[in-house]
PDB file of N, CA and C in Angstrom:
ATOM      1  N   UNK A   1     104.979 -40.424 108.262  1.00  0.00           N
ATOM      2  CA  UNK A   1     104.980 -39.362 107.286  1.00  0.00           C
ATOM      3  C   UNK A   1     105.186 -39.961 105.905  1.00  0.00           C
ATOM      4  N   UNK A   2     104.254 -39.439 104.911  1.00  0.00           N
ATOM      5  CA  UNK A   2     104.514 -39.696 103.522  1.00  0.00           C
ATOM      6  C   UNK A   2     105.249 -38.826 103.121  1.00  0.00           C
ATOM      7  N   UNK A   3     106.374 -38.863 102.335  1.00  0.00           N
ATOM      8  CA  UNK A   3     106.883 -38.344 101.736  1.00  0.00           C
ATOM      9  C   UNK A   3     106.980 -37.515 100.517  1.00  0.00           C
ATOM     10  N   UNK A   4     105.640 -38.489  99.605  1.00  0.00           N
ATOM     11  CA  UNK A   4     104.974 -37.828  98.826  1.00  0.00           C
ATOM     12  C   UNK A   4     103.703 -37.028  99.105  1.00  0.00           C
ATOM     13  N   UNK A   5     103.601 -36.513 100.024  1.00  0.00           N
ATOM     14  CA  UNK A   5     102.818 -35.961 100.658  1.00  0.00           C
ATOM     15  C   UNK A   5     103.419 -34.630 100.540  1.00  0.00           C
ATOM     16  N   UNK A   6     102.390 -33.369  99.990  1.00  0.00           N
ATOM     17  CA  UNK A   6     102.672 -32.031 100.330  1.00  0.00           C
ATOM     18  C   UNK A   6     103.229 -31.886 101.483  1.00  0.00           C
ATOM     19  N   UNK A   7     104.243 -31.026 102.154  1.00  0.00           N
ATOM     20  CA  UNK A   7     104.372 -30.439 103.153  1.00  0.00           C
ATOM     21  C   UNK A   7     103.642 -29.729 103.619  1.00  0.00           C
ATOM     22  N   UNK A   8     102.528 -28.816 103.079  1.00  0.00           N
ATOM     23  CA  UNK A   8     101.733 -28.056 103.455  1.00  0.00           C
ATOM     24  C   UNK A   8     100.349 -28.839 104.541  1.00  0.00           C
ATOM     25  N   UNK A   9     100.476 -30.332 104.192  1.00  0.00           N
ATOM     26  CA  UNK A   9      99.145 -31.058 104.704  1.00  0.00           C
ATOM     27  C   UNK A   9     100.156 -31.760 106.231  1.00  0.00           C
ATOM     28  N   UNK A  10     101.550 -31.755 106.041  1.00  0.00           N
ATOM     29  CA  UNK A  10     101.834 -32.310 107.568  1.00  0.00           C
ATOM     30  C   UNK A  10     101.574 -31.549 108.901  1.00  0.00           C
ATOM     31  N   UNK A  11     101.177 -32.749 109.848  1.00  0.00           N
ATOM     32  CA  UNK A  11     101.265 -31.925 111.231  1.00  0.00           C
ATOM     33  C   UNK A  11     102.125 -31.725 111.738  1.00  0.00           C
ATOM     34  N   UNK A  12     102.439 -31.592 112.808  1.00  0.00           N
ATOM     35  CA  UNK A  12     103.534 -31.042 113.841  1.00  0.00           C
ATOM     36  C   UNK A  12     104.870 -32.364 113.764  1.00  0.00           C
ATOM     37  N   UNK A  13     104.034 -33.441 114.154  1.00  0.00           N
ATOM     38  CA  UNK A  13     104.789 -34.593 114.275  1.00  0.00           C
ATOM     39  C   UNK A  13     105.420 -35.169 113.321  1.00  0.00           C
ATOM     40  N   UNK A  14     104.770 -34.821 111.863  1.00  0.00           N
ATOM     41  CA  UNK A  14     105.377 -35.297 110.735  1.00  0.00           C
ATOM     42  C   UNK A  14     106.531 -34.319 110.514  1.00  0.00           C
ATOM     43  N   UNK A  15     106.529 -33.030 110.543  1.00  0.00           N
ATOM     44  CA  UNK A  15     107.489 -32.162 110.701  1.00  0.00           C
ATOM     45  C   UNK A  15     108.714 -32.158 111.122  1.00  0.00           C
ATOM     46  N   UNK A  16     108.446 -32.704 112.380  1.00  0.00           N
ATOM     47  CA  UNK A  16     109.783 -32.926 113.444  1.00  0.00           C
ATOM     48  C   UNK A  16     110.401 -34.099 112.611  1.00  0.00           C
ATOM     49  N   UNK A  17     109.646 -35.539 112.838  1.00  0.00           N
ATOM     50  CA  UNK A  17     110.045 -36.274 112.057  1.00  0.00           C
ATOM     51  C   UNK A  17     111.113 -35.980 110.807  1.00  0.00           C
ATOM     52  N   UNK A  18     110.488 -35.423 110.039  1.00  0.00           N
ATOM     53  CA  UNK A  18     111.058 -35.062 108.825  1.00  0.00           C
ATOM     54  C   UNK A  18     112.385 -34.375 108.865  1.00  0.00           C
ATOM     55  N   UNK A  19     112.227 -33.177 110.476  1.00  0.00           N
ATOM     56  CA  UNK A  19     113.501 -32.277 110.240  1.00  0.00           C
ATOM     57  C   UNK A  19     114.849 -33.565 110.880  1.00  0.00           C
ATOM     58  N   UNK A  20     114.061 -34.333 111.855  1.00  0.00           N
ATOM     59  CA  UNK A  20     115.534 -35.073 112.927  1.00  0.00           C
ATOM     60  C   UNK A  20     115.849 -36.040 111.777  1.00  0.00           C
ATOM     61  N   UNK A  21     115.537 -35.962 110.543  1.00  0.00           N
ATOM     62  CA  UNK A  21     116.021 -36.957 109.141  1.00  0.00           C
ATOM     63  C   UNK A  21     117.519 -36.346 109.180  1.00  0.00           C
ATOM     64  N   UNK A  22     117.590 -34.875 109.051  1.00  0.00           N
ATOM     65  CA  UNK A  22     118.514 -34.351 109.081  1.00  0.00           C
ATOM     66  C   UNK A  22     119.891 -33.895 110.259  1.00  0.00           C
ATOM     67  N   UNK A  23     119.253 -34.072 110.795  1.00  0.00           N
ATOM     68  CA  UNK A  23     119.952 -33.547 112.406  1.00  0.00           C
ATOM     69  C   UNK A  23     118.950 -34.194 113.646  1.00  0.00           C
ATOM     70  N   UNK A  24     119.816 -34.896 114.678  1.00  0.00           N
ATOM     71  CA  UNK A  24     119.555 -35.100 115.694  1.00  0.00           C
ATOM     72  C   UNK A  24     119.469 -34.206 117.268  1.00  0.00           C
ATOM     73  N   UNK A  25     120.528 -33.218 116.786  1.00  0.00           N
ATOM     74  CA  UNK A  25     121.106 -32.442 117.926  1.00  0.00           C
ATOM     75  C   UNK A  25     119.821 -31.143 117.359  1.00  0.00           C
ATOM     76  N   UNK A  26     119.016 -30.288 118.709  1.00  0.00           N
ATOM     77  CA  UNK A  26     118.342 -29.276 118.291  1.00  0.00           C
ATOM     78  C   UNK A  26     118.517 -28.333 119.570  1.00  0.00           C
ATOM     79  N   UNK A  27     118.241 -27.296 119.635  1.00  0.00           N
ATOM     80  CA  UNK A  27     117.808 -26.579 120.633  1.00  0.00           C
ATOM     81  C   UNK A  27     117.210 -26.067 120.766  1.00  0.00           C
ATOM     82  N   UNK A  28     116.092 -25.849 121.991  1.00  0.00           N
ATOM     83  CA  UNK A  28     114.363 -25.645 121.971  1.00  0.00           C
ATOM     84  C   UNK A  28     114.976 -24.397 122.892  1.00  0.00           C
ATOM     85  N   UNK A  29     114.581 -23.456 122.467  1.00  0.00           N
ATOM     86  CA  UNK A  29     114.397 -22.121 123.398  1.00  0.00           C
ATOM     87  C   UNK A  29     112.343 -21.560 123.676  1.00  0.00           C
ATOM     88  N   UNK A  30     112.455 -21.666 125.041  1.00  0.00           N
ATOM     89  CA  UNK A  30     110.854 -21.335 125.745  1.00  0.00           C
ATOM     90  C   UNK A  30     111.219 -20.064 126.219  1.00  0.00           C
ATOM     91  N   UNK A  31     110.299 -19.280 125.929  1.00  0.00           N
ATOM     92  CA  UNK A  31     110.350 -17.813 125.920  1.00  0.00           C
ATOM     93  C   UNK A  31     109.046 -17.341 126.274  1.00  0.00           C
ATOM     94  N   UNK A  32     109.057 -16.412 127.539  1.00  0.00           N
ATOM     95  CA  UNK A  32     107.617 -15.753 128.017  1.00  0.00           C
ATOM     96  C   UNK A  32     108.045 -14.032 127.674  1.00  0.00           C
ATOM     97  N   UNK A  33     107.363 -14.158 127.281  1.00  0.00           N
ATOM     98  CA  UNK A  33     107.189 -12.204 127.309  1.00  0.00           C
ATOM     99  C   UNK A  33     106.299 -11.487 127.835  1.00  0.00           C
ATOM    100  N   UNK A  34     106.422 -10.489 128.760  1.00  0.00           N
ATOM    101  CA  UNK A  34     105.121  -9.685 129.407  1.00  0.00           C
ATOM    102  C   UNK A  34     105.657  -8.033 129.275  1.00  0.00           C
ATOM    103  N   UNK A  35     105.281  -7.504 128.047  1.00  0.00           N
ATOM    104  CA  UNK A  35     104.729  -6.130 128.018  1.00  0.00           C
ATOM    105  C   UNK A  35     103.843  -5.212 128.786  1.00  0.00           C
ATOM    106  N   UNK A  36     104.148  -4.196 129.778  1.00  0.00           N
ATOM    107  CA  UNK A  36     103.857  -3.399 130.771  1.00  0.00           C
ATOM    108  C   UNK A  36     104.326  -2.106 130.800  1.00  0.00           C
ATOM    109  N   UNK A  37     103.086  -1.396 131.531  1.00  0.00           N
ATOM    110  CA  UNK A  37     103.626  -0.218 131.989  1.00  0.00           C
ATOM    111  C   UNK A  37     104.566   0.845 130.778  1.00  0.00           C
ATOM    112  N   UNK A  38     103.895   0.393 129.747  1.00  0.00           N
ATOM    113  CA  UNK A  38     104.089   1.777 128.715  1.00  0.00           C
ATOM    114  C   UNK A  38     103.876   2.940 128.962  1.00  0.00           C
ATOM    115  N   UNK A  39     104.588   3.532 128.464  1.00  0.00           N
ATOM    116  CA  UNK A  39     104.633   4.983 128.966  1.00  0.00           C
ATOM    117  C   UNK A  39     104.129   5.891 127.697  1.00  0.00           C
ATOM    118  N   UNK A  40     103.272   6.837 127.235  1.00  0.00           N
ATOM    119  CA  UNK A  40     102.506   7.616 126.290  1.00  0.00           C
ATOM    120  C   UNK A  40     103.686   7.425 125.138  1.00  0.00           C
ATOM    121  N   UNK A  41     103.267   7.348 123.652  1.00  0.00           N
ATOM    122  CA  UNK A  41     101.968   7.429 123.782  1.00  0.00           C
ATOM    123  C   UNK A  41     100.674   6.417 123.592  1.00  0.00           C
ATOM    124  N   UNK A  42     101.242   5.053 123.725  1.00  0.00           N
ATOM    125  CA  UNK A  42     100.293   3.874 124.712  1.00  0.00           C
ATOM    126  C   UNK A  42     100.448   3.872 125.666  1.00  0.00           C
ATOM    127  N   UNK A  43     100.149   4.804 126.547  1.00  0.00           N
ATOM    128  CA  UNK A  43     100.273   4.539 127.891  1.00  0.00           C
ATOM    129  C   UNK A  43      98.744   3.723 128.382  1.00  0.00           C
ATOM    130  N   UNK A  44      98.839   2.628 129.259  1.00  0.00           N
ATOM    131  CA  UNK A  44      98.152   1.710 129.558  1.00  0.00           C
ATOM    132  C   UNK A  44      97.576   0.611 128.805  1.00  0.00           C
ATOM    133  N   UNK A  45      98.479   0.480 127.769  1.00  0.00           N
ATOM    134  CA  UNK A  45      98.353  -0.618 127.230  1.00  0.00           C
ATOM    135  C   UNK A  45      99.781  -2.201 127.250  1.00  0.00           C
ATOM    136  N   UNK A  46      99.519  -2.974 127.202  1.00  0.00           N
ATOM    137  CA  UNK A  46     100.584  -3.814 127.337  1.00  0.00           C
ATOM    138  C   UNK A  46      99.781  -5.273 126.443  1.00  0.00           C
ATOM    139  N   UNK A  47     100.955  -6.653 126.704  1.00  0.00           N
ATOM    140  CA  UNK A  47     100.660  -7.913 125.926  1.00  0.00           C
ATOM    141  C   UNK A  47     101.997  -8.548 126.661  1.00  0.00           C
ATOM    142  N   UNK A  48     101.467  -9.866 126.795  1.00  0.00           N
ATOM    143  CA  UNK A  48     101.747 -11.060 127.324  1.00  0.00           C
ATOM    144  C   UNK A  48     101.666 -12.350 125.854  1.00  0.00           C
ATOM    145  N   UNK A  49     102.885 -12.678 126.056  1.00  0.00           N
ATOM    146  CA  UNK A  49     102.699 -14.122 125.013  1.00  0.00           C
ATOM    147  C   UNK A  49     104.403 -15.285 125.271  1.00  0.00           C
ATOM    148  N   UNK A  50     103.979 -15.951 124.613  1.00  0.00           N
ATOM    149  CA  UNK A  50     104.978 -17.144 124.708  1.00  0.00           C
ATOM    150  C   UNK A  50     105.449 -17.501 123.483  1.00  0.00           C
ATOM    151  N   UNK A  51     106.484 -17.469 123.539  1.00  0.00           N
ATOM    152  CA  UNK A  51     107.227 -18.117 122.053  1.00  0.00           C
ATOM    153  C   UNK A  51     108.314 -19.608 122.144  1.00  0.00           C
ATOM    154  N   UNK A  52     108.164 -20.587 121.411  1.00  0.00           N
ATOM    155  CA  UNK A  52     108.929 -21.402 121.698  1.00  0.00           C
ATOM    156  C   UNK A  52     110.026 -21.322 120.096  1.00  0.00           C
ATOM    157  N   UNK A  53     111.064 -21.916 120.374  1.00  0.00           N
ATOM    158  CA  UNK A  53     111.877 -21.676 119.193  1.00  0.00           C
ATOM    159  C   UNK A  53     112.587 -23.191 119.047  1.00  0.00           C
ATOM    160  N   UNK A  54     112.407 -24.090 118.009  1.00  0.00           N
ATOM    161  CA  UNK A  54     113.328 -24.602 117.724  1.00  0.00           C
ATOM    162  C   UNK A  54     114.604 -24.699 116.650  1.00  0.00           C
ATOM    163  N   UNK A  55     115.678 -25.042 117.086  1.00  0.00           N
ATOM    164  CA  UNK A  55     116.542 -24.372 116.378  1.00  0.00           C
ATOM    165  C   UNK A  55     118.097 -25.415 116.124  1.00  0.00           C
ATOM    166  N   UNK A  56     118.774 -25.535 115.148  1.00  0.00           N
ATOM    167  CA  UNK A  56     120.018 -26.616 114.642  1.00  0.00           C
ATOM    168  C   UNK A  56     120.884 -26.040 115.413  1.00  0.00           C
ATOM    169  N   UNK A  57     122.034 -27.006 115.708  1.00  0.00           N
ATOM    170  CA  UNK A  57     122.971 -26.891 116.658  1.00  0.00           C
ATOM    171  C   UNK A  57     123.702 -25.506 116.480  1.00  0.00           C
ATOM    172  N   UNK A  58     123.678 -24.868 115.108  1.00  0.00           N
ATOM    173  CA  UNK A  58     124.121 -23.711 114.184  1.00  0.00           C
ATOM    174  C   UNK A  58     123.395 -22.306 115.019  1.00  0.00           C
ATOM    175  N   UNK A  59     122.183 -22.573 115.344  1.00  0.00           N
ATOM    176  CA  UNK A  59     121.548 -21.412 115.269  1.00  0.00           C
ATOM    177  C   UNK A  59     120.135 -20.785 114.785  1.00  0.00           C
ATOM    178  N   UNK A  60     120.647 -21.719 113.826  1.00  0.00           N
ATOM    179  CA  UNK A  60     119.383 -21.508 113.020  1.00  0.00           C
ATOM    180  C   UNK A  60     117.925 -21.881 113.512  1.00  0.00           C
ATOM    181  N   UNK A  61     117.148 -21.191 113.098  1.00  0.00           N
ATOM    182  CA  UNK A  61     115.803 -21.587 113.120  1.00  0.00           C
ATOM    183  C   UNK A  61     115.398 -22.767 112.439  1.00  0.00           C
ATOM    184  N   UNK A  62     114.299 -23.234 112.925  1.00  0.00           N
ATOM    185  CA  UNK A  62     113.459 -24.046 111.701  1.00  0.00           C
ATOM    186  C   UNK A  62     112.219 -24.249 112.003  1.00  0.00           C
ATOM    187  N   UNK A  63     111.801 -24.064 113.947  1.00  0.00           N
ATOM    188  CA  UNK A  63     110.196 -23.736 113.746  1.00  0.00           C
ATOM    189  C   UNK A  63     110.364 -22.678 114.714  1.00  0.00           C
ATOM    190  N   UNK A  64     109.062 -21.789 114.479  1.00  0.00           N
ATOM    191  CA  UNK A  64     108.867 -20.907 115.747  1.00  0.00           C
ATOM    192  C   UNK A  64     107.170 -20.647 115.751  1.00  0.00           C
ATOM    193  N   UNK A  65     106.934 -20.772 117.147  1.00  0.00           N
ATOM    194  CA  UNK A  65     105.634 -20.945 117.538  1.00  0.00           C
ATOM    195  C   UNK A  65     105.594 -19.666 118.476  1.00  0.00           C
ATOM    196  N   UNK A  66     104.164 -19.095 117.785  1.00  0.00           N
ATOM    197  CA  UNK A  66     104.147 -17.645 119.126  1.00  0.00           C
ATOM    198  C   UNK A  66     102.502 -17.729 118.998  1.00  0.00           C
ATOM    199  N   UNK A  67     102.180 -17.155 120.343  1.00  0.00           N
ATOM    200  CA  UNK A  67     100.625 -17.064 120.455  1.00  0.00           C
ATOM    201  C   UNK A  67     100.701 -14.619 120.720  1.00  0.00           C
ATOM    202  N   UNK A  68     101.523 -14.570 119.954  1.00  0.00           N
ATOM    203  CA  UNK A  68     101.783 -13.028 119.955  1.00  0.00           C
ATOM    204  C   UNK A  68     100.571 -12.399 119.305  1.00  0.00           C
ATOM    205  N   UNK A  69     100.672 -11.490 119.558  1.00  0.00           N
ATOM    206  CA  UNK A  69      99.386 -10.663 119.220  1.00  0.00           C
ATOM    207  C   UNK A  69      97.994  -9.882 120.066  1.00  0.00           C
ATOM    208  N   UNK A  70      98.348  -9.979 121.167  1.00  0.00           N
ATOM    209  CA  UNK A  70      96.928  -9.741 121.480  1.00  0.00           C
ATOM    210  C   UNK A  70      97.342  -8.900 122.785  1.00  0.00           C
ATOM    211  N   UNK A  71      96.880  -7.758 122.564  1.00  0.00           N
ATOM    212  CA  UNK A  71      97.520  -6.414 123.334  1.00  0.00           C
ATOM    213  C   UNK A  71      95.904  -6.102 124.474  1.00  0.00           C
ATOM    214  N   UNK A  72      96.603  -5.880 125.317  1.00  0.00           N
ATOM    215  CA  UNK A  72      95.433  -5.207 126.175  1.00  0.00           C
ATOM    216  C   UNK A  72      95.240  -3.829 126.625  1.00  0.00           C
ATOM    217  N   UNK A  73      94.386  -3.095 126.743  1.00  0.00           N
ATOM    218  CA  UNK A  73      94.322  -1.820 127.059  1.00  0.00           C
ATOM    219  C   UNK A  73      93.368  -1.540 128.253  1.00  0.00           C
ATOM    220  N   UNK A  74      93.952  -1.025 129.476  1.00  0.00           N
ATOM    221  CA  UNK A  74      93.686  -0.595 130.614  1.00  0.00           C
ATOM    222  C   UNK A  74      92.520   0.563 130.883  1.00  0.00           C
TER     223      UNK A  74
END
């Protein structure tokens, strides 16, 4: 990772990199979600997605990845 490098142009790896500058200790929370069986007035619609969270020994956030969005209708 360059440093003088926008943040906006790093990838994933330069990222991490950059955050364990600061902290070593993290905690990755993997998260599935499956939306079902709504009841009116979406009834028969639902969504499925995955979220991963990484996060400082604190709590805090610092990335979160979701493929959310995409609802299905029966």
């Amino acid at each position: 990772m360059n440093p003088h490098e926008e943040p906006n142009t790093w990838n994933i790896s330069e990222m991490l990199d950059y955050v364990y500058n600061f902290s070593i200790d993290f905690i990755c929370v993997n998260q599935t979600v499956e939306v079902s069986d709504i009841y009116a007035p979406l009834a028969g619609t639902g969504t499925a997605f995955r979220r991963i969270w990484l996060c400082l020994p604190s709590g805090q956030p610092i990335f979160f990845f979701s493929d959310e969005g995409s609802w299905w209708i029966s």
